[in-house]
Protein backbone atom coordinates (compact mmCIF):
# COMPACT_ATOMS: atom_id res chain seq x y z
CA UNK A 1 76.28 83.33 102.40
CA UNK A 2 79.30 85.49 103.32
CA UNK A 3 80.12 88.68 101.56
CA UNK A 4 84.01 88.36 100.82
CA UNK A 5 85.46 90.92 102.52
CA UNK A 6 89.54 91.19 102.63
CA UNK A 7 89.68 94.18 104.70
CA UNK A 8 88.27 92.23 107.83
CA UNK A 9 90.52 89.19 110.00
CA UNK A 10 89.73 85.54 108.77
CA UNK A 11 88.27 82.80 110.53
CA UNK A 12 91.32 81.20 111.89
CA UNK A 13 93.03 81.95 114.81
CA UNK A 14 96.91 82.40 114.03
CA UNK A 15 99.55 79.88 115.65
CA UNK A 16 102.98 82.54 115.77
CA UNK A 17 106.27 80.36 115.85
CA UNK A 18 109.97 80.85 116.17
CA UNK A 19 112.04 78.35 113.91
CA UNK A 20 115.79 77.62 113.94
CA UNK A 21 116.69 76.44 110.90
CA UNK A 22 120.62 75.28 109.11
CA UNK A 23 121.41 76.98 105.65
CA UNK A 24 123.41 73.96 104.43
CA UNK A 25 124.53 76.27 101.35
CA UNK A 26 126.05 79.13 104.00
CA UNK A 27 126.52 77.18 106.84
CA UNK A 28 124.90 79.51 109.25
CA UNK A 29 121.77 78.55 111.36
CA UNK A 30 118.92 81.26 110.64
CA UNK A 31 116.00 82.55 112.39
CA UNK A 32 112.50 82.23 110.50
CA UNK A 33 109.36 83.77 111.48
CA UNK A 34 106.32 81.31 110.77
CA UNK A 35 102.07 82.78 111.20
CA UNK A 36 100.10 79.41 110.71
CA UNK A 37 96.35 79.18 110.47
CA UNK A 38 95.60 77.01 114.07
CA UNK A 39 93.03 75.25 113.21
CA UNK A 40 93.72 74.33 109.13
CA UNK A 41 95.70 71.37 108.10
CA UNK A 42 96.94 69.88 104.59
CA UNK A 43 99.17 71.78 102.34
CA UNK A 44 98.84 75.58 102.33
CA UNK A 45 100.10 78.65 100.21
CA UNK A 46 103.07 80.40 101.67
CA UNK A 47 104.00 84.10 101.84
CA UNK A 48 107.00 84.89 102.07
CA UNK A 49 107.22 88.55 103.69
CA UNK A 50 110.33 90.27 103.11
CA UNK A 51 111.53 94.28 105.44
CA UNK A 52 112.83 97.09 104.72
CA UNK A 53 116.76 97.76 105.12
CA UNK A 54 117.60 97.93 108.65
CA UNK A 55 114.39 95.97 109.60
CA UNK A 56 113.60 93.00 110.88
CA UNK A 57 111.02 90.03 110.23
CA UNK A 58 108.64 91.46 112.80
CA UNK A 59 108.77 94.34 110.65
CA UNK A 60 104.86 94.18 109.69
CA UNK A 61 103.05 91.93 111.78
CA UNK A 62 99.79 93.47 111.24
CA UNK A 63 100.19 92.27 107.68
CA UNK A 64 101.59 88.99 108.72
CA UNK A 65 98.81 88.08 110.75
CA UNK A 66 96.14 89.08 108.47
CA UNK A 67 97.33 87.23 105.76
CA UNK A 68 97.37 83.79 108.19
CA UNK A 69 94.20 84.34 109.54
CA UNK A 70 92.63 84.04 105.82
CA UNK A 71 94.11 80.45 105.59
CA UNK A 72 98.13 81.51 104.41
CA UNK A 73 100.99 80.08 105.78
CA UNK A 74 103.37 83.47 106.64
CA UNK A 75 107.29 83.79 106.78
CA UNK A 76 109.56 86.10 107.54
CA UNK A 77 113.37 86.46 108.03
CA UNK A 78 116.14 89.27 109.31
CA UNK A 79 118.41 89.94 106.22
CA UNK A 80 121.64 91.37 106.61
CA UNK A 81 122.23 94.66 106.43
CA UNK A 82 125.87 95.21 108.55
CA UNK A 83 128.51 96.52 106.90
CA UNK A 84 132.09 94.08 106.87
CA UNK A 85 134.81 95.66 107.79
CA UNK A 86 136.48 97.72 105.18
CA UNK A 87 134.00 96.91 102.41
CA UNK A 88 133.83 99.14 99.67
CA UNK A 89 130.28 100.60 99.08
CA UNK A 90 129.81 98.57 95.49
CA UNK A 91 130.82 95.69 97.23
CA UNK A 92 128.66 95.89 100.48
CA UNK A 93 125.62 96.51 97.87
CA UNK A 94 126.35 93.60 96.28
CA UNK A 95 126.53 91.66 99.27
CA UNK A 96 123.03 92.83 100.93
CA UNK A 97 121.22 92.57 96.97
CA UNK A 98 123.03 88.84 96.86
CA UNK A 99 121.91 87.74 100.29
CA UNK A 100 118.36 88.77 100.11
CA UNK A 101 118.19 86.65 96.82
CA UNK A 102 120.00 83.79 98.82
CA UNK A 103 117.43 84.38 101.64
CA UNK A 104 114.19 84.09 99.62
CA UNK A 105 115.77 80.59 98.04
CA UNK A 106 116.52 78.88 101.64
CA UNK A 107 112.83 80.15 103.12
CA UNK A 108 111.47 78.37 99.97
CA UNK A 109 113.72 75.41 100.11
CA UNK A 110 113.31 74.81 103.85
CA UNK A 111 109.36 75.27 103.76
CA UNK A 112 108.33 73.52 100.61
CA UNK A 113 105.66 75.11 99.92
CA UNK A 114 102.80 74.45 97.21
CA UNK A 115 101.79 77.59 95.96
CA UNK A 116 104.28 80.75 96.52
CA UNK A 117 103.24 84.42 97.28
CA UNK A 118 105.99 87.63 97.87
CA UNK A 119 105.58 90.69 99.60
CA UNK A 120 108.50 93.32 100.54
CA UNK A 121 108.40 96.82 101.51
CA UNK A 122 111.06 99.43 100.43
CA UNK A 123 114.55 97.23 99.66
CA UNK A 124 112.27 94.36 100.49
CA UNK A 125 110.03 95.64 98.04
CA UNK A 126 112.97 95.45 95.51
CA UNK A 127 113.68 91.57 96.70
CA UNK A 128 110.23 90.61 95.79
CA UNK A 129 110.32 91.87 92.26
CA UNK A 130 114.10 90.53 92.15
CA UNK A 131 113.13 87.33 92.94
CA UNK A 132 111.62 86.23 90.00
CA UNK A 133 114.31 86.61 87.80
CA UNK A 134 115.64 83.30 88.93
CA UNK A 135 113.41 81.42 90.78
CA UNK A 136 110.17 79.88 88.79
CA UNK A 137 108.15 79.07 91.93
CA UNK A 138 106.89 82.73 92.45
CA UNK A 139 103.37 82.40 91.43
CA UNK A 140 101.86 86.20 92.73
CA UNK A 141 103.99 89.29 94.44
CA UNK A 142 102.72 92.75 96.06
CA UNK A 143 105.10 95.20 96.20
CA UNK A 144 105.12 97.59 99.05
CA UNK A 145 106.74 101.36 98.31
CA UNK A 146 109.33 99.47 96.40
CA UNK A 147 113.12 100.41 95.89
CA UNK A 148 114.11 99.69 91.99
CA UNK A 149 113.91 103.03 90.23
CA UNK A 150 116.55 103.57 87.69
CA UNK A 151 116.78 107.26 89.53
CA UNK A 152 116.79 106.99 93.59
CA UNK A 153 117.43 109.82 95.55
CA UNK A 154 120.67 111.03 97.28
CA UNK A 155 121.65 108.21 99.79
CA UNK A 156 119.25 105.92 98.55
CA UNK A 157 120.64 102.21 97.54
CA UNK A 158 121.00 102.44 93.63
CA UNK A 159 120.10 98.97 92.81
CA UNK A 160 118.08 98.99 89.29
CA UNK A 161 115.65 96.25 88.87
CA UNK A 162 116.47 94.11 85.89
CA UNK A 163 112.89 92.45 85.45
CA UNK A 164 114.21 89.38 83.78
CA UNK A 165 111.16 87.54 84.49
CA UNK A 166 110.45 85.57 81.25
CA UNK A 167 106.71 84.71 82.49
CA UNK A 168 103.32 86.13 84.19
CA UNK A 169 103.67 86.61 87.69
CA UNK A 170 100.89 88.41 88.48
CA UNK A 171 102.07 91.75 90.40
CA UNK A 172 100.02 94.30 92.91
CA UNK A 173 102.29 97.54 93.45
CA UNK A 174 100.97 99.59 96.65
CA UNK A 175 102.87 103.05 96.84
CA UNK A 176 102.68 106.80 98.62
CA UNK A 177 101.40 109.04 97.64
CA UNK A 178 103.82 111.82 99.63
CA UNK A 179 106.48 109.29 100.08
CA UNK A 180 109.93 111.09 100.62
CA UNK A 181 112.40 108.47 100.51
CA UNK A 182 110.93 106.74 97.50
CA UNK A 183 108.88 109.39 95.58
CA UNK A 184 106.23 108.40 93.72
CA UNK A 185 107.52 109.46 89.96
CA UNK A 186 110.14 106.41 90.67
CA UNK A 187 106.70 104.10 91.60
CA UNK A 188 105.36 105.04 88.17
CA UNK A 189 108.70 103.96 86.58
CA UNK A 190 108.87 100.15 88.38
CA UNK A 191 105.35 99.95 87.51
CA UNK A 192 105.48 100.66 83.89
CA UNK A 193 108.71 98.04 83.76
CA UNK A 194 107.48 95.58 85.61
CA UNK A 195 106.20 92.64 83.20
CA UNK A 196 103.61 91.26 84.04
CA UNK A 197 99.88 91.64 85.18
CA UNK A 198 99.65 94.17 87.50
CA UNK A 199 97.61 97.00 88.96
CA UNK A 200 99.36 99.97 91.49
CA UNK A 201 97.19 101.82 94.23
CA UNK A 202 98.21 104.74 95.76
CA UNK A 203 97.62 105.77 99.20
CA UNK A 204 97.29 109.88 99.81
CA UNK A 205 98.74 111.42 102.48
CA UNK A 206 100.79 108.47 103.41
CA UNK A 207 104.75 108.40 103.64
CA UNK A 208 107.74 105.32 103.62
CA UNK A 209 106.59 104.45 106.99
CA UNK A 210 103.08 103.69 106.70
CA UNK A 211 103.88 100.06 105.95
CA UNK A 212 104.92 98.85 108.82
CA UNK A 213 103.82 98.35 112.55
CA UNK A 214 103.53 101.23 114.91
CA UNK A 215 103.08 104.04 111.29
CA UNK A 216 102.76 107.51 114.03
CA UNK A 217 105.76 106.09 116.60
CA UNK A 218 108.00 104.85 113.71
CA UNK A 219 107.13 108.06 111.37
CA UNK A 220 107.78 110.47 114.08
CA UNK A 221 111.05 108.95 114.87
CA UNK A 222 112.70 109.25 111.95
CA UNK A 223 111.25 112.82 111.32
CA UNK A 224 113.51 113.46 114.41
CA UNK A 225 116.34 111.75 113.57
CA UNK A 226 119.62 113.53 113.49
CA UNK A 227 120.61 112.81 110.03
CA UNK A 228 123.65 113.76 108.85
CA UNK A 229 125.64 113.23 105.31
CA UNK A 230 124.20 112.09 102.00
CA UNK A 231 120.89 111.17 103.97
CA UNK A 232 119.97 114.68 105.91
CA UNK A 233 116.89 115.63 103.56
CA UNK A 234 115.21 113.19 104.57
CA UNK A 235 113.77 114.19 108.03
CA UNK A 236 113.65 117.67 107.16
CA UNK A 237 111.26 116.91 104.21
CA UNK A 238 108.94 114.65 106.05
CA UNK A 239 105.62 116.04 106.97
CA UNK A 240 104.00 115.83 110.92
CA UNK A 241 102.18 112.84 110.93
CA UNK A 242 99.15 114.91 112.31
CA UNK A 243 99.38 115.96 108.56
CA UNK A 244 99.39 112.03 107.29
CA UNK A 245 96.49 109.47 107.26
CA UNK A 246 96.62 107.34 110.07
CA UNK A 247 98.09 103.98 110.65
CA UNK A 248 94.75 102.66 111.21
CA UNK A 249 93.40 103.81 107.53
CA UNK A 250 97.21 102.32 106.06
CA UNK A 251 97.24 99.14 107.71
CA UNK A 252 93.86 98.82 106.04
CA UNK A 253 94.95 99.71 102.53
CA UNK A 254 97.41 97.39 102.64
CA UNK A 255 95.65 94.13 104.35
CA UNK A 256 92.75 94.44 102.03
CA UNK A 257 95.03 94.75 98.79
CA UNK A 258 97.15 92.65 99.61
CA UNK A 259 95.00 89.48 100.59
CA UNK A 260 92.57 90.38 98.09
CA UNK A 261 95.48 89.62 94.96
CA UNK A 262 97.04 86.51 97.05
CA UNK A 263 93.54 85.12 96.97
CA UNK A 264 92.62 86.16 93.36
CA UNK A 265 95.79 84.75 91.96
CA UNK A 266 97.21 81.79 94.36
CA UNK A 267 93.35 80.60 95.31
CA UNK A 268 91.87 81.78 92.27
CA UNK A 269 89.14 83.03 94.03
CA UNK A 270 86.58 84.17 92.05
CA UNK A 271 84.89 87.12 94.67
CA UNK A 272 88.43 88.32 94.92
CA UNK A 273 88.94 88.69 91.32
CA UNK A 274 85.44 90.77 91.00
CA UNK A 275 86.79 92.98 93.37
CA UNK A 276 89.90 93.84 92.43
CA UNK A 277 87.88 94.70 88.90
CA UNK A 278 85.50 96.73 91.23
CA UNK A 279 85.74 100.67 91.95
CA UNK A 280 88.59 99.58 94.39
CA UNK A 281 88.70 103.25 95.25
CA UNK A 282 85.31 104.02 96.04
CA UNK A 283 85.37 100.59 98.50
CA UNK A 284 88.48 101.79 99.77
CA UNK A 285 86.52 105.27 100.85
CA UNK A 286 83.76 103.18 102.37
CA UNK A 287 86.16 102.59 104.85
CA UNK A 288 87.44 106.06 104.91
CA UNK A 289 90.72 105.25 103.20
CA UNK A 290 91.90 107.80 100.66
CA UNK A 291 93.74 106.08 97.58
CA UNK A 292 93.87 106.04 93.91
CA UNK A 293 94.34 103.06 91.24
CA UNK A 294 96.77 104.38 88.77
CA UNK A 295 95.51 103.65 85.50
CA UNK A 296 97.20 100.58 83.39
């Protein structure tokens, strides 16, 4: 019998496709990233993974293809984040919030999908939990370093999240511990809004970056970065990541977490449930990952 196990890949090897597909409602053709289980067929849950600002949909493979190889159909999409010419701040923030919401709707639309799972990081992190407000198909979302707070920092895109929900959707919040961008007093405050089910774990000694691909390259570059106007604190208050956990002990935080709640809520698998009731933190140390479960 096989111990479940989310922190470890899945049995299926993942098939990684490029799609071209119309937006009949903008008229543009966009780009979707698809991670398929190879050898499954039949109707599958989706997960719809949404990046940070300024990302892309390759943003967190390492998540992506996790998720996939544990029997999830994975998609992704660029947003846009380019300013138009002369656009007023309010008015570009409108724009990118609007879009994102338009995006999630035409991944949804265009795939179908049976069962629907959402996870962002950072602005995407605010898109998940935006979501939904208007769209009833969202049946489970994790939440990575969210934006939201009623309070961000200097810089930082104020965009409140209304939490307008009406229903359950089940919600897993996974947060910094030392994250500068987003601090963690803001995590508190999305968590203790957000309505719904949910359950936050906090990774120590992590920053913003540690949820994406390449944590120590990524980290290091923007530590470096020659930042200038309302954004300037924030390399100069990031820490070395020599000071950080690695990328290693982060990417496993946030595979295990995060397939662990898609499979206890969209599969309603019962192992998955116990052990997201376990002593998450103590597994989590088992496997030399530092974190704590903030309490409900």
């Amino acid at each position: 019998m096989r111990v479940y196990d989310p922190f470890v890949a899945g049995p299926f090897p993942v098939e990684e496709r490029t799609i071209q597909a119309v937006d009949p409602a903008r008229g543009q053709t966009r780009t979707l990233e698809t991670w398929s289980p190879a050898t499954q067929s039949g109707p599958l849950p989706l997960i719809v993974f949404s990046h940070h600002s300024g990302g892309h949909r390759r943003a967190a493979t390492f998540l992506c293809t996790h998720l996939s190889s544990h029997g999830y159909i994975v998609a992704a999409m660029d947003h846009t984040h380019a300013p138009e010419a002369g656009e007023q701040p309010d008015a570009r923030t409108k724009r990118l919030l609007t879009n994102r919401l338009l995006d999630m709707r035409f991944i949804l639309d265009h795939l179908d999908p049976i069962q629907v799972g959402l996870v962002g990081h950072s602005l995407g992190g605010w898109t998940v939990l935006a979501t939904p407000d208007s769209d009833p198909r969202i049946g489970a979302v994790v939440a990575l370093a969210p934006g939201g707070n009623s309070n961000p920092r200097p810089g930082i895109l104020r965009a409140k999240l209304p939490f307008q929900w009406g229903r359950d959707v089940p919600t897993l919040l996974l947060v910094a511990e030392g994250d500068v961008c987003l601090p963690l007093d803001g995590m508190y405050e999305i968590f203790e809004r957000t309505p719904a089910t949910k359950q936050m774990v906090v990774l120590r000694r992590a920053d913003h970056m540690h949820f994406m691909d390449n944590v120590e390259e990524i980290h290091e570059a923007a530590r470096k970065m020659d930042a200038t106007g309302e954004l300037a604190w924030i390399p100069k208050e990031m820490r070395p990541i020599s000071e950080l956990c690695s990328g290693e002990q982060s990417h496993l935080f946030v595979r295990g977490l995060t397939l662990s709640h898609m499979d206890a809520v969209l599969k309603q698998n019962k192992d998955a449930q116990r052990f997201l009731q376990s002593d998450i933190a103590a597994e989590l140390a088992a496997r030399g990952v530092d974190a704590f479960v903030h309490p409900s």
